[in-house]
C-alpha atoms as a PDB file:
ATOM      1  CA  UNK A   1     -25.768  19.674  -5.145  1.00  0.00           C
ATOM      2  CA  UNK A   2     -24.471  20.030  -8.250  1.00  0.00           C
ATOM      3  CA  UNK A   3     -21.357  19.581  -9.527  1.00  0.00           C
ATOM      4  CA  UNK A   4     -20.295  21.920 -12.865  1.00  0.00           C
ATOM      5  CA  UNK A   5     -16.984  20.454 -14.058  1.00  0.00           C
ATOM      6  CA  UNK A   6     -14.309  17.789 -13.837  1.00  0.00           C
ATOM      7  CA  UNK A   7     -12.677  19.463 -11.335  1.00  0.00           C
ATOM      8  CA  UNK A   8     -15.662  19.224  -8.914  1.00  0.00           C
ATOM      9  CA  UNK A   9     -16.064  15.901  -9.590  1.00  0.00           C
ATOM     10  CA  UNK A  10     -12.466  15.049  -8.425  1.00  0.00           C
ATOM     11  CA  UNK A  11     -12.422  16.972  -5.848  1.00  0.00           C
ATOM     12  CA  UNK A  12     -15.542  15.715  -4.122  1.00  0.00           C
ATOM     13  CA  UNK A  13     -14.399  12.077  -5.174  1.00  0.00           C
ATOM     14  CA  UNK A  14     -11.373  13.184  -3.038  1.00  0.00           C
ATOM     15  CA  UNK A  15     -13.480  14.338  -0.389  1.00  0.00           C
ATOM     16  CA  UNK A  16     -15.840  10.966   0.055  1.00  0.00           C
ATOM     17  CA  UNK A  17     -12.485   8.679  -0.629  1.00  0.00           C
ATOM     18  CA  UNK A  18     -10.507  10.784   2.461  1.00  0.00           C
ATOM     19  CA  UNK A  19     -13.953  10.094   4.426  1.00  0.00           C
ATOM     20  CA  UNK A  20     -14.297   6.488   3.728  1.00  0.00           C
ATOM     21  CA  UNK A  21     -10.557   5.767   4.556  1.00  0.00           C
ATOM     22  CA  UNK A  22     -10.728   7.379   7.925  1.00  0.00           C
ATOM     23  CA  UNK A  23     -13.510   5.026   8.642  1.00  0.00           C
ATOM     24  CA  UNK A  24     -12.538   1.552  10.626  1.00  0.00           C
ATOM     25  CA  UNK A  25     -13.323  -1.296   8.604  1.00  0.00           C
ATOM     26  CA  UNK A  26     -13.982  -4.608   9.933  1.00  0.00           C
ATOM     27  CA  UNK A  27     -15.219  -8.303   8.669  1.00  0.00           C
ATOM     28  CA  UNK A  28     -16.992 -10.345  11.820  1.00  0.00           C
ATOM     29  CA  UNK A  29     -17.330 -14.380  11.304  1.00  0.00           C
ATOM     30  CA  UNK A  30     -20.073 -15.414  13.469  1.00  0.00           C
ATOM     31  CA  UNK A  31     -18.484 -18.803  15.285  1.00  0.00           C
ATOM     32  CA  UNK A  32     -21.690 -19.801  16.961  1.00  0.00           C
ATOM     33  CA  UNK A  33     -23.192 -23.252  16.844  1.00  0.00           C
ATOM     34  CA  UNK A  34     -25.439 -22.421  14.207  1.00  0.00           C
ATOM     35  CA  UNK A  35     -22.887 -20.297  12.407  1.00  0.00           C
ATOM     36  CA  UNK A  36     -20.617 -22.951  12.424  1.00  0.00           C
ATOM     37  CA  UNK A  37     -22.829 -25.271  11.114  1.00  0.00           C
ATOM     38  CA  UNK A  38     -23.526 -23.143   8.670  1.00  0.00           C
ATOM     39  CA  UNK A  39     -20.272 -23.293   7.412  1.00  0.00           C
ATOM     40  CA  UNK A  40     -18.885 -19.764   8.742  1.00  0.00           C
ATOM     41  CA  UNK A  41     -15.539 -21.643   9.745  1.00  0.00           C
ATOM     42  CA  UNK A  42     -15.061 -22.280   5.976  1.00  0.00           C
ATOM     43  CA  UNK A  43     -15.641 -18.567   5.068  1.00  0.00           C
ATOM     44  CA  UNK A  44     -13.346 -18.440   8.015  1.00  0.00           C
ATOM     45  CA  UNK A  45      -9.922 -20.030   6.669  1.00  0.00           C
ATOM     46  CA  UNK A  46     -10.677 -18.726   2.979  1.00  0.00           C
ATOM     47  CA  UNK A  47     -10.226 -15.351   3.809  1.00  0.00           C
ATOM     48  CA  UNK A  48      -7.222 -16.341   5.707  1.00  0.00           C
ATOM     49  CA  UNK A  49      -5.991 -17.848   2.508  1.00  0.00           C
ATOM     50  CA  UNK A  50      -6.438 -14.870   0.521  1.00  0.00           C
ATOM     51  CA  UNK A  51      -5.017 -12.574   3.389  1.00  0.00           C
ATOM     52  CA  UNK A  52      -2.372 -14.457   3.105  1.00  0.00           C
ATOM     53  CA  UNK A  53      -1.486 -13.760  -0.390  1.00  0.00           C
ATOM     54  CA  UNK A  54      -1.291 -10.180   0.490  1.00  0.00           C
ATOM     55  CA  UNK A  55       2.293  -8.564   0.529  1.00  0.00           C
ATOM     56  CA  UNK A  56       2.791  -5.412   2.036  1.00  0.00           C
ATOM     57  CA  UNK A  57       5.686  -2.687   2.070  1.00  0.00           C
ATOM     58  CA  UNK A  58       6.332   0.791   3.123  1.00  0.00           C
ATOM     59  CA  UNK A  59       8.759   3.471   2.488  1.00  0.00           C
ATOM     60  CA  UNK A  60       9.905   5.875   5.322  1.00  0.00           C
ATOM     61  CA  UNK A  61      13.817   7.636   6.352  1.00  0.00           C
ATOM     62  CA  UNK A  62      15.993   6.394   8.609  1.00  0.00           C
ATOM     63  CA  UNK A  63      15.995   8.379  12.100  1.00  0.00           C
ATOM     64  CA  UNK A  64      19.294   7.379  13.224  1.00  0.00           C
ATOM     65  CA  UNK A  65      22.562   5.638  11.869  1.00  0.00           C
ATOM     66  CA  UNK A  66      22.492   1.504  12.015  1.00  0.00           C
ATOM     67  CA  UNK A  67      23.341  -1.733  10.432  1.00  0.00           C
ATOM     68  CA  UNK A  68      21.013  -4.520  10.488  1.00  0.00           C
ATOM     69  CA  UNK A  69      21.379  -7.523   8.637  1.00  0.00           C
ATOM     70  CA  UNK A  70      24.514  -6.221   6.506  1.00  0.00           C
ATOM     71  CA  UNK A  71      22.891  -3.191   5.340  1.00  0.00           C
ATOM     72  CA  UNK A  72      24.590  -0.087   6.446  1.00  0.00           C
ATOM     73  CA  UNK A  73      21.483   2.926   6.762  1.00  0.00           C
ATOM     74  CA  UNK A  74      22.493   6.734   7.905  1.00  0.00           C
ATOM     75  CA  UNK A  75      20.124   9.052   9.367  1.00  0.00           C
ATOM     76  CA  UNK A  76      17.394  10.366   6.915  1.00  0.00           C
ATOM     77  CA  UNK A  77      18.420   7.492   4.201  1.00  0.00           C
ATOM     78  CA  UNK A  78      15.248   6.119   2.193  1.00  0.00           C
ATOM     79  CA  UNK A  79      14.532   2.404   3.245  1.00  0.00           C
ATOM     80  CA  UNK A  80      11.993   0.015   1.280  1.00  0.00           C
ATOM     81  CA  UNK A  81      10.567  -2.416   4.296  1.00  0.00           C
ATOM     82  CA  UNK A  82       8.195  -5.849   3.361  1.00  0.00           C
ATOM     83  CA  UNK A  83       6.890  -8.269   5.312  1.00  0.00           C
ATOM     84  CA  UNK A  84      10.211  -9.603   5.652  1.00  0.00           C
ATOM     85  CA  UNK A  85      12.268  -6.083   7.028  1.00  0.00           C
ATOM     86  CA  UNK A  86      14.554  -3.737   5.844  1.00  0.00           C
ATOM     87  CA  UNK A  87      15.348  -4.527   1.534  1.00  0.00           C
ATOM     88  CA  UNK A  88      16.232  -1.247  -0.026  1.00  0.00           C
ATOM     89  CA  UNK A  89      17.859   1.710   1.115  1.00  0.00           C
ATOM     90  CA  UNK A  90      18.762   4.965  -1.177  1.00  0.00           C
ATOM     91  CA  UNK A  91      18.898   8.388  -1.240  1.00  0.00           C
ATOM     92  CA  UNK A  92      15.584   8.631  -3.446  1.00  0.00           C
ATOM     93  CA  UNK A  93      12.066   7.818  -2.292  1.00  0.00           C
ATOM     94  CA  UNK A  94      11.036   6.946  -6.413  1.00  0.00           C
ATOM     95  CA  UNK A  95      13.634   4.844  -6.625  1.00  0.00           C
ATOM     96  CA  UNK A  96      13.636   2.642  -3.311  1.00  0.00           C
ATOM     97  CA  UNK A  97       9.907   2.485  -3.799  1.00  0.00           C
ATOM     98  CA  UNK A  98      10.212   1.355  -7.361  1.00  0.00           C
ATOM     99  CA  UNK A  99      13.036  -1.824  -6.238  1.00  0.00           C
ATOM    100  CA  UNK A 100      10.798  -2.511  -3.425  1.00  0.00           C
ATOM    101  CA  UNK A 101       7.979  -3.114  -5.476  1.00  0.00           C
ATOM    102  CA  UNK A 102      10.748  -5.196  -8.067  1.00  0.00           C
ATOM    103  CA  UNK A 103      10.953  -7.379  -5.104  1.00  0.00           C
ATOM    104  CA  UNK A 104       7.426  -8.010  -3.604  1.00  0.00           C
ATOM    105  CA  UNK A 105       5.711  -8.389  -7.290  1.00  0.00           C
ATOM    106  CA  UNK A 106       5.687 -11.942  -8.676  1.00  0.00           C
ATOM    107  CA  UNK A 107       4.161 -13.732 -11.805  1.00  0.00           C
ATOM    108  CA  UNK A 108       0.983 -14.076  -9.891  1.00  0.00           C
ATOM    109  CA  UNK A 109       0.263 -10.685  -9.060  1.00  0.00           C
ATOM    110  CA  UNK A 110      -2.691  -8.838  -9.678  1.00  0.00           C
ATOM    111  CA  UNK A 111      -3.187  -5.698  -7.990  1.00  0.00           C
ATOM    112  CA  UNK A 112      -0.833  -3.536  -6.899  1.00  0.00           C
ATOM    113  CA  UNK A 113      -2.176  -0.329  -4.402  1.00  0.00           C
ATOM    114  CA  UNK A 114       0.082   2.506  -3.313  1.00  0.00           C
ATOM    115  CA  UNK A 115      -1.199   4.460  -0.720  1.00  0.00           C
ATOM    116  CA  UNK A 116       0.782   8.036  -0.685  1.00  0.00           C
ATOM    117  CA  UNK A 117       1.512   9.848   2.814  1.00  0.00           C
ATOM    118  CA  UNK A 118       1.633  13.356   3.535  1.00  0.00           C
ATOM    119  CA  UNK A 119       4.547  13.976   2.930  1.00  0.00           C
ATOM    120  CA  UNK A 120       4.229  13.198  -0.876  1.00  0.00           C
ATOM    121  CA  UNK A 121       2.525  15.760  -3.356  1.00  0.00           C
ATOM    122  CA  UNK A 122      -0.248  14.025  -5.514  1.00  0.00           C
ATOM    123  CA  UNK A 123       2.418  15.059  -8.616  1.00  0.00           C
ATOM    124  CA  UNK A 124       4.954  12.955  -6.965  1.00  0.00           C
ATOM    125  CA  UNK A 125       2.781   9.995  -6.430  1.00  0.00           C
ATOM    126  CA  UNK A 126       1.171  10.225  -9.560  1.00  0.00           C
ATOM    127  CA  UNK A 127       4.554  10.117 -11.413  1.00  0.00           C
ATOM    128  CA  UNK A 128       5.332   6.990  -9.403  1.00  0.00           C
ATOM    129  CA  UNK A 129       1.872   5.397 -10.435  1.00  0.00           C
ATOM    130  CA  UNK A 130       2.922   6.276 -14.101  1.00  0.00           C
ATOM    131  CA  UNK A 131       5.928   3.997 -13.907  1.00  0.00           C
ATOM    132  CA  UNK A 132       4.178   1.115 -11.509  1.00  0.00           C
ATOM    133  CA  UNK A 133       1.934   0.876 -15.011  1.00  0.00           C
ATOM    134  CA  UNK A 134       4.311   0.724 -17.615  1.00  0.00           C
ATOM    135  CA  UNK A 135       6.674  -1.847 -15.786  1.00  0.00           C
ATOM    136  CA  UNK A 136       4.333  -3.590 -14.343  1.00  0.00           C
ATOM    137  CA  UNK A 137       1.349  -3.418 -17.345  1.00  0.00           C
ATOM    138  CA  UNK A 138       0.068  -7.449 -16.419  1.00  0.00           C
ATOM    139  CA  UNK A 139      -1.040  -5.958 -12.906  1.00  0.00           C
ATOM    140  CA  UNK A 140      -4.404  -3.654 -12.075  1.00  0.00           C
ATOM    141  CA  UNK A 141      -2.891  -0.378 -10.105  1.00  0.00           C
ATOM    142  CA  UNK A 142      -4.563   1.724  -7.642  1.00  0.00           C
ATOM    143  CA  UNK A 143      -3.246   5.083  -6.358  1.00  0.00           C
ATOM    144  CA  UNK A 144      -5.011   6.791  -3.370  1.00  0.00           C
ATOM    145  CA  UNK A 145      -4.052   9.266  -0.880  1.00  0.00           C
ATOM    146  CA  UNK A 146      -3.707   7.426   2.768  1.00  0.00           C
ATOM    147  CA  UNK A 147      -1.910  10.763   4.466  1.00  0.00           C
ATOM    148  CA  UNK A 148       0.030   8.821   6.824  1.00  0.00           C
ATOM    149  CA  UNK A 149       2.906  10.512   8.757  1.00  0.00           C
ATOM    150  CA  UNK A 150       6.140   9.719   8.625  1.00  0.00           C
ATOM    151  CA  UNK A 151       5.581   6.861   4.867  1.00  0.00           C
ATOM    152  CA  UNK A 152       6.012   7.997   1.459  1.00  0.00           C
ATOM    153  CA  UNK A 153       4.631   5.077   0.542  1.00  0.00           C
ATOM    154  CA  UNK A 154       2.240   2.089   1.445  1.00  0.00           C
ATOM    155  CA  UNK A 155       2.554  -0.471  -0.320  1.00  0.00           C
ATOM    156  CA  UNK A 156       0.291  -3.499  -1.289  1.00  0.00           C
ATOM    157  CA  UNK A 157       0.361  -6.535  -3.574  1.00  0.00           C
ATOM    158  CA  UNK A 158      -1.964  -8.952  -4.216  1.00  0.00           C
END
């Protein structure tokens, strides 16, 4: 196969990326005697420390009309969730996504991934990624297409 111009290039880097995110990932730590003495439980609570320092967020609507924790949300409002719940809630999925991310990224951050769902156009997430970069020009920032119902957004920071 060859591939002519840019635009082949993208879209078959499109292609393998949609393949290898479909595809279950997993990381095994052998805990057998020999493992152990091999020092797999080490390997073991370092990559529970750098888990760890993983926040996460996602942007979805509201499905119904609530309150929780003081915030007032009516059906098919915009809410920013972290680790920690419901943050930000707004009328505009740029917006809530960008005060979300105001919230989860610290002066320790690195990398910040956003993960767009199907319900976002690849214009609309691209425009968000153009903003992640100029406020936040300290951190590395990934965009990629996850196509997850329901979230705008998925939301990462390490």
């Amino acid at each position: 196969m060859k591939i002519k111009n840019r635009e082949e290039l993208i879209a078959k880097q499109e292609e393998y990326r949609a393949s290898l995110n479909s595809q279950r990932k997993q990381i095994l730590i052998c805990a057998g005697t020999g493992c152990v003495a091999g020092g797999s439980l080490e390997i073991y609570a370092k990559m529970k420390d750098i888990i760890e320092c993983v926040k996460t967020g996602e942007v979805t609507y509201a499905v119904r009309d609530t309150s929780i924790n003081g915030i007032t949300i009516k059906i098919d409002d915009i809410m920013g969730i972290d680790d920690d719940g419901i943050k930000k809630v707004g009328q505009d999925v740029e917006k809530v996504t960008l005060e979300l991310l105001e919230e989860m990224v610290d002066e320790d951050s690195e990398l910040i991934s956003i993960y767009y769902g199907a319900d976002t156009t690849k214009e609309q997430a691209e425009a968000l990624l153009e903003k992640v970069e100029e406020t936040y020009g300290d951190c590395d920032v990934q965009l990629e297409y996850g196509g997850q119902p329901i979230y705008y957004f998925l939301l990462s920071v390490e």
